[in-house]
Protein backbone atom coordinates (compact mmCIF):
# COMPACT_ATOMS: atom_id res chain seq x y z
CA UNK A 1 0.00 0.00 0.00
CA UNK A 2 1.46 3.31 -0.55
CA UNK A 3 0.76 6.10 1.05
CA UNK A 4 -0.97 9.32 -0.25
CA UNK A 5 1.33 12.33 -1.04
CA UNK A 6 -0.96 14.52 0.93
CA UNK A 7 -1.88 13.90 4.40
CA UNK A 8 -3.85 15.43 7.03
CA UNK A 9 -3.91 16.01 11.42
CA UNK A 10 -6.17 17.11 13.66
CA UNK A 11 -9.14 17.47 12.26
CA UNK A 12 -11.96 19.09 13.99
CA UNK A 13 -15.20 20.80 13.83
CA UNK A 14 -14.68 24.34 13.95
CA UNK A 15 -18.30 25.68 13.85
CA UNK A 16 -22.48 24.50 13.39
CA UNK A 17 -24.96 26.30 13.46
CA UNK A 18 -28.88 24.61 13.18
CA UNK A 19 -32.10 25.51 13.04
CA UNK A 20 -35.68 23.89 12.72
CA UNK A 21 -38.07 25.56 10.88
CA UNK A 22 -40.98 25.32 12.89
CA UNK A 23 -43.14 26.68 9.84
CA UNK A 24 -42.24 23.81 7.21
CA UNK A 25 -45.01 22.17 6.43
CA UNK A 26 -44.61 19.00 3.77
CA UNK A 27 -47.87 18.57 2.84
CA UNK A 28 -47.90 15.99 0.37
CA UNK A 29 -45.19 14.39 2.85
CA UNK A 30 -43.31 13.58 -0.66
CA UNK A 31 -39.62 13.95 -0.67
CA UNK A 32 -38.42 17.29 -0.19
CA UNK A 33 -35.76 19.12 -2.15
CA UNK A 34 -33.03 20.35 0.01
CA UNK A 35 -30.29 22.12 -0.95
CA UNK A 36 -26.35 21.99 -0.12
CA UNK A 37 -23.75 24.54 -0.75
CA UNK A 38 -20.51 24.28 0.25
CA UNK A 39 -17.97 26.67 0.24
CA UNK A 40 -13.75 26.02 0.90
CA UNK A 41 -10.93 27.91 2.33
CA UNK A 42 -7.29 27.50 1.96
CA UNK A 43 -4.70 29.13 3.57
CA UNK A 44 -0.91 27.45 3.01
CA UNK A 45 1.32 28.60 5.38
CA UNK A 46 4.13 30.44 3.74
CA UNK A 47 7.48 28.49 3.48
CA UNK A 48 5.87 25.14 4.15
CA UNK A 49 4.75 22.25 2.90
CA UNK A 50 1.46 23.02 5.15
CA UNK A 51 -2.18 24.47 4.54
CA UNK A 52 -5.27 24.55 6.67
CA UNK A 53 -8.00 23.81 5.00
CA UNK A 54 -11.56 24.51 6.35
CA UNK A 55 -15.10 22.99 4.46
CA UNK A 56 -18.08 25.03 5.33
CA UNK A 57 -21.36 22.91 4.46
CA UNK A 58 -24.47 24.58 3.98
CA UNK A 59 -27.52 21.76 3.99
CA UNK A 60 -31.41 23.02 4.00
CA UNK A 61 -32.46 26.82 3.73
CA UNK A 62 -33.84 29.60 6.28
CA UNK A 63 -36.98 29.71 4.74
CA UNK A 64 -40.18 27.77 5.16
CA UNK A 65 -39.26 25.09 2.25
CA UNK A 66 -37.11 22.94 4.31
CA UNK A 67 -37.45 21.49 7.77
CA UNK A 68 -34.36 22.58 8.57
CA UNK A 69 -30.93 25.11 8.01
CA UNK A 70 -27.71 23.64 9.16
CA UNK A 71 -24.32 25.34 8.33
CA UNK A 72 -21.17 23.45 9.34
CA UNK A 73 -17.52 24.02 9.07
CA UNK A 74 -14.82 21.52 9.40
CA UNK A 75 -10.93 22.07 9.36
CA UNK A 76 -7.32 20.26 9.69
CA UNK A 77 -3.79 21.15 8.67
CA UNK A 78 -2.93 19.25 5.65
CA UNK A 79 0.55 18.85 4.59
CA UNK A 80 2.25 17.75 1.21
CA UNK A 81 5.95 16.23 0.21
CA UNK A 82 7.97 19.17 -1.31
CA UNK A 83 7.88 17.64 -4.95
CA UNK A 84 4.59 16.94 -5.29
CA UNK A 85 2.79 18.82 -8.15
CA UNK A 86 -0.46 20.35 -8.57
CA UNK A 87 -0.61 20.16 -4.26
CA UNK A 88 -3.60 23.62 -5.58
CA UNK A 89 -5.60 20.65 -6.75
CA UNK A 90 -5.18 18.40 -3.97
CA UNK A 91 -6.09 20.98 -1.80
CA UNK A 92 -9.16 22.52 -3.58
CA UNK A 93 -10.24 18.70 -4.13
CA UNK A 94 -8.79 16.07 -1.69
CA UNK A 95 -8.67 18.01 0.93
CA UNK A 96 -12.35 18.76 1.27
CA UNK A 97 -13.81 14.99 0.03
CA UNK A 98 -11.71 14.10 3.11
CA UNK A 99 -12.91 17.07 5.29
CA UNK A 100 -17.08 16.00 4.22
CA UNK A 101 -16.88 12.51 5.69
CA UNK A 102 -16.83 14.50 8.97
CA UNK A 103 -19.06 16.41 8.39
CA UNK A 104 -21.23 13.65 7.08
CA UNK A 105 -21.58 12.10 10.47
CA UNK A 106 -22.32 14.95 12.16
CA UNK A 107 -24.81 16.28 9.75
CA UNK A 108 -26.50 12.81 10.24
CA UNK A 109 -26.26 12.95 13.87
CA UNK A 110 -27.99 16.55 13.84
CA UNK A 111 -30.87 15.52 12.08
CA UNK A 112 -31.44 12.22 13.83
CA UNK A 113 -32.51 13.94 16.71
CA UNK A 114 -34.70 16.29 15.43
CA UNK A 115 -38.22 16.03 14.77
CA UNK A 116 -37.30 14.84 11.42
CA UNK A 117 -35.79 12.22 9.85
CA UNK A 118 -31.60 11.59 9.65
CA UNK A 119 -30.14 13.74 6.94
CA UNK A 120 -26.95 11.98 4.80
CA UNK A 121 -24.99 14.24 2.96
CA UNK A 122 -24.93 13.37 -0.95
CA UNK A 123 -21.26 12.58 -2.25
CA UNK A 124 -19.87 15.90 -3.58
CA UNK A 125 -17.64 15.50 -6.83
CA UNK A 126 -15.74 18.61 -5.60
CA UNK A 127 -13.71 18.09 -9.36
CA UNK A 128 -16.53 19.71 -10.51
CA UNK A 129 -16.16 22.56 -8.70
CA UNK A 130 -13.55 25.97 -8.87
């Protein structure tokens, strides 16, 4: 097995916020369409190998269309060998798909003990993405 150029410590939750819209109303109690945004932030650490990278999820909306709003932001330091190439890349894309399957849990926890039913993040194909 070898063993990813990139790497990561201490990861943690840095942030959530969550709210419960107490005037959603689903009244054909089909599925609902809720929305996630996501939004990431790099900062490399000058003369280093190092970065921290923090994922800020966005699931659900403030208005009455979803039961909920939950915004949560997850970080860790992430650090790269010194020849490694396109590290932007593996930090504007491997970096978060790592960060979201912490989120993912907590997301799901979240929900789960709300009024309404546990809340699993989609995969993200954060290639897609800027």
């Amino acid at each position: 097995m070898q063993k990813s150029s990139l790497q990561f410590k201490n990861p943690k939750l840095v942030g959530v916020e969550l709210r419960l819209n107490q005037e959603f109303k689903n009244i054909d109690d089909g599925p609902v369409d809720i929305k996630v945004g996501f939004d990431i932030n790099v900062n490399k650490l000058p003369d280093s190998s190092e970065a921290i990278v923090e994922l800020t999820v966005v699931v659900g909306t403030e208005d009455s269309t979803n039961p909920f709003y939950i915004k949560a932001t997850e970080g860790a330091m992430f650090r790269w060998e010194k020849d490694v190439k396109d590290v932007d890349i593996l930090l504007q894309q491997n970096a978060p798909a790592i960060l979201l399957g912490y989120l993912r849990s907590v997301i799901a926890m979240l929900t789960a003990v709300s009024p309404y039913a546990a809340y699993n993040l989609p995969v993200i194909d954060f290639t897609k993405t800027k």
